[in-house]
Protein backbone atom coordinates (compact mmCIF):
# COMPACT_ATOMS: atom_id res chain seq x y z
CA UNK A 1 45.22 105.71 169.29
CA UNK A 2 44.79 105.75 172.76
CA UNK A 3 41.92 107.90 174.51
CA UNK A 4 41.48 110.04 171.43
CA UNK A 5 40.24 106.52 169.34
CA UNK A 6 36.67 107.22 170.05
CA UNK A 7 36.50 110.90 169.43
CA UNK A 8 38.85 110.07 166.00
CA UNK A 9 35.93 107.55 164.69
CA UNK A 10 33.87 110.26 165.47
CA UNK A 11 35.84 112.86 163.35
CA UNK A 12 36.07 110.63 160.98
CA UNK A 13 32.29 110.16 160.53
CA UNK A 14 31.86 113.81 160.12
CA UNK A 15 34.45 113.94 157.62
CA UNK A 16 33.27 111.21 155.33
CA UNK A 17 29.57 112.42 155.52
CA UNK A 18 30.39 116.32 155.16
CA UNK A 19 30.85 116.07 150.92
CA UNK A 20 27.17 114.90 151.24
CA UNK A 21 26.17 118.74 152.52
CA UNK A 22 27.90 119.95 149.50
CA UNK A 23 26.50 117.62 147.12
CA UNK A 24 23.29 119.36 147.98
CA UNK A 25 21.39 117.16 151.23
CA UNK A 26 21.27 120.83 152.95
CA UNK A 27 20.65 119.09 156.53
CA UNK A 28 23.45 121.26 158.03
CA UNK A 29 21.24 124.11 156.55
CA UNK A 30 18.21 123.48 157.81
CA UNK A 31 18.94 123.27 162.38
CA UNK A 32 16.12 123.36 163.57
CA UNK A 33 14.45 120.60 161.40
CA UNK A 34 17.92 118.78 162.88
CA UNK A 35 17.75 119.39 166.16
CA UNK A 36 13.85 117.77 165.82
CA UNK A 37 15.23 114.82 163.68
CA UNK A 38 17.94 114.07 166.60
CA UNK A 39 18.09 115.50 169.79
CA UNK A 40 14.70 113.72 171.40
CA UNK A 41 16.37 110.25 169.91
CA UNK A 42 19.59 111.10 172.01
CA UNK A 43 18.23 111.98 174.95
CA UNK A 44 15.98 108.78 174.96
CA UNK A 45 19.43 106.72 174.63
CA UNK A 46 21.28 109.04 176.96
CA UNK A 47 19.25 107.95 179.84
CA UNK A 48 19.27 104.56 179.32
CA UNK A 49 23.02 104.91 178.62
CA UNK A 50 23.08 106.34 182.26
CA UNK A 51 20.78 104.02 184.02
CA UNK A 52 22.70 101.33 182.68
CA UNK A 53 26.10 102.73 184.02
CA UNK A 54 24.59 103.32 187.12
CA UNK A 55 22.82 99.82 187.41
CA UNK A 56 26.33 98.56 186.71
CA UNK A 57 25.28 96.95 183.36
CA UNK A 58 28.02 98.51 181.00
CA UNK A 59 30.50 101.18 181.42
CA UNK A 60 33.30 102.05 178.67
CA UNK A 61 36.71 101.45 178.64
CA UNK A 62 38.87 104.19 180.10
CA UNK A 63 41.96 103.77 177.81
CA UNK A 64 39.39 104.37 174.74
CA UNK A 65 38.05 107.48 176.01
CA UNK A 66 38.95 111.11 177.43
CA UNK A 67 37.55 110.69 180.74
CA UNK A 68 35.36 113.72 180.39
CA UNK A 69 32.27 112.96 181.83
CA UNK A 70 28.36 114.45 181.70
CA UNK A 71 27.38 114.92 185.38
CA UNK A 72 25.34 112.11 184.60
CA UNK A 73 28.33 109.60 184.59
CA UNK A 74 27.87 108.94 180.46
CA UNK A 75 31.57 109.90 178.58
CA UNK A 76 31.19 112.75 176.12
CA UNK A 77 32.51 110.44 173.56
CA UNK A 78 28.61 108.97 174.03
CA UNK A 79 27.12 112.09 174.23
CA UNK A 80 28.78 112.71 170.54
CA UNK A 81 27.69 109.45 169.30
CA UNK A 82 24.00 110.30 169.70
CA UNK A 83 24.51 113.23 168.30
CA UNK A 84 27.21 112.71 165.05
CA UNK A 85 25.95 109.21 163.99
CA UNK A 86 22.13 110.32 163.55
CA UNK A 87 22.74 113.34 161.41
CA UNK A 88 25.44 111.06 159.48
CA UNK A 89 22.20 109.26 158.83
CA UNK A 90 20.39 111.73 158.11
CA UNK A 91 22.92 113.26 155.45
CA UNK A 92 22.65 109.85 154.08
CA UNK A 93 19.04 109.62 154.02
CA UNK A 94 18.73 113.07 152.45
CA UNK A 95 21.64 112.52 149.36
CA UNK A 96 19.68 109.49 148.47
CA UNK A 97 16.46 111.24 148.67
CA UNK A 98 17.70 113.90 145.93
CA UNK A 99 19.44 111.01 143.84
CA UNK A 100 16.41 109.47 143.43
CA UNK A 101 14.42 112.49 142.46
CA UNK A 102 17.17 112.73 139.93
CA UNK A 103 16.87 109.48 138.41
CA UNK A 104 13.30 109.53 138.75
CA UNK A 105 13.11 113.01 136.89
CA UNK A 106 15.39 111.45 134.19
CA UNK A 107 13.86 108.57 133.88
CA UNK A 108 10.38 110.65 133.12
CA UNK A 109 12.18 112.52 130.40
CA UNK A 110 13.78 109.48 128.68
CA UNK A 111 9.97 107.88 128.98
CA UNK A 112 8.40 111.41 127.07
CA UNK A 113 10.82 111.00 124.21
């Protein structure tokens, strides 16, 4: 895959969470209750991603990303991470949340009969 391999997981993450939004988790829906959830998260982990490339700690491998870099020296391939996986999560979080007010809601009924 090359330098695309990181930004293809990536894709791919979207992809596989995305049928979650239609089932009916409405996180796409809702940004600014998003941007809350995830943005101060990233930006904790985007600076230690960046003092830890600067320290010399880590770094990534070049033929696995673009090259594209923030000013800050962290690959945009990172930048995405912190940003895709969490409202994966989130999806996730929020399908299971309305599955079990489903099932609890059924449940209730089959209990009144």
């Amino acid at each position: 895959m090359g330098q695309a391999e990181y930004l293809v997981v990536l894709a791919a993450c979207v992809l596989v969470t995305l049928p979650l939004e239609i089932a009916g988790a409405r996180v796409y829906r809702q940004p600014r209750r998003l941007a809350r959830a995830v943005l101060p998260v990233a930006l904790v982990f985007l600076v230690w991603d960046a003092l830890a490339i600067a320290a010399g700690v880590w770094d990534y491998a070049p033929e696995h990303v673009t090259g594209i870099r923030a000013p800050f020296a962290v690959p945009l391939e990172e930048i995405l991470f912190f940003v895709v996986i969490p409202i994966c999560g989130v999806l996730t979080y929020e399908i299971v949340q309305l599955t079990l007010a489903v099932l609890r809601r059924l449940t209730r009924q089959e209990v009144r009969r």
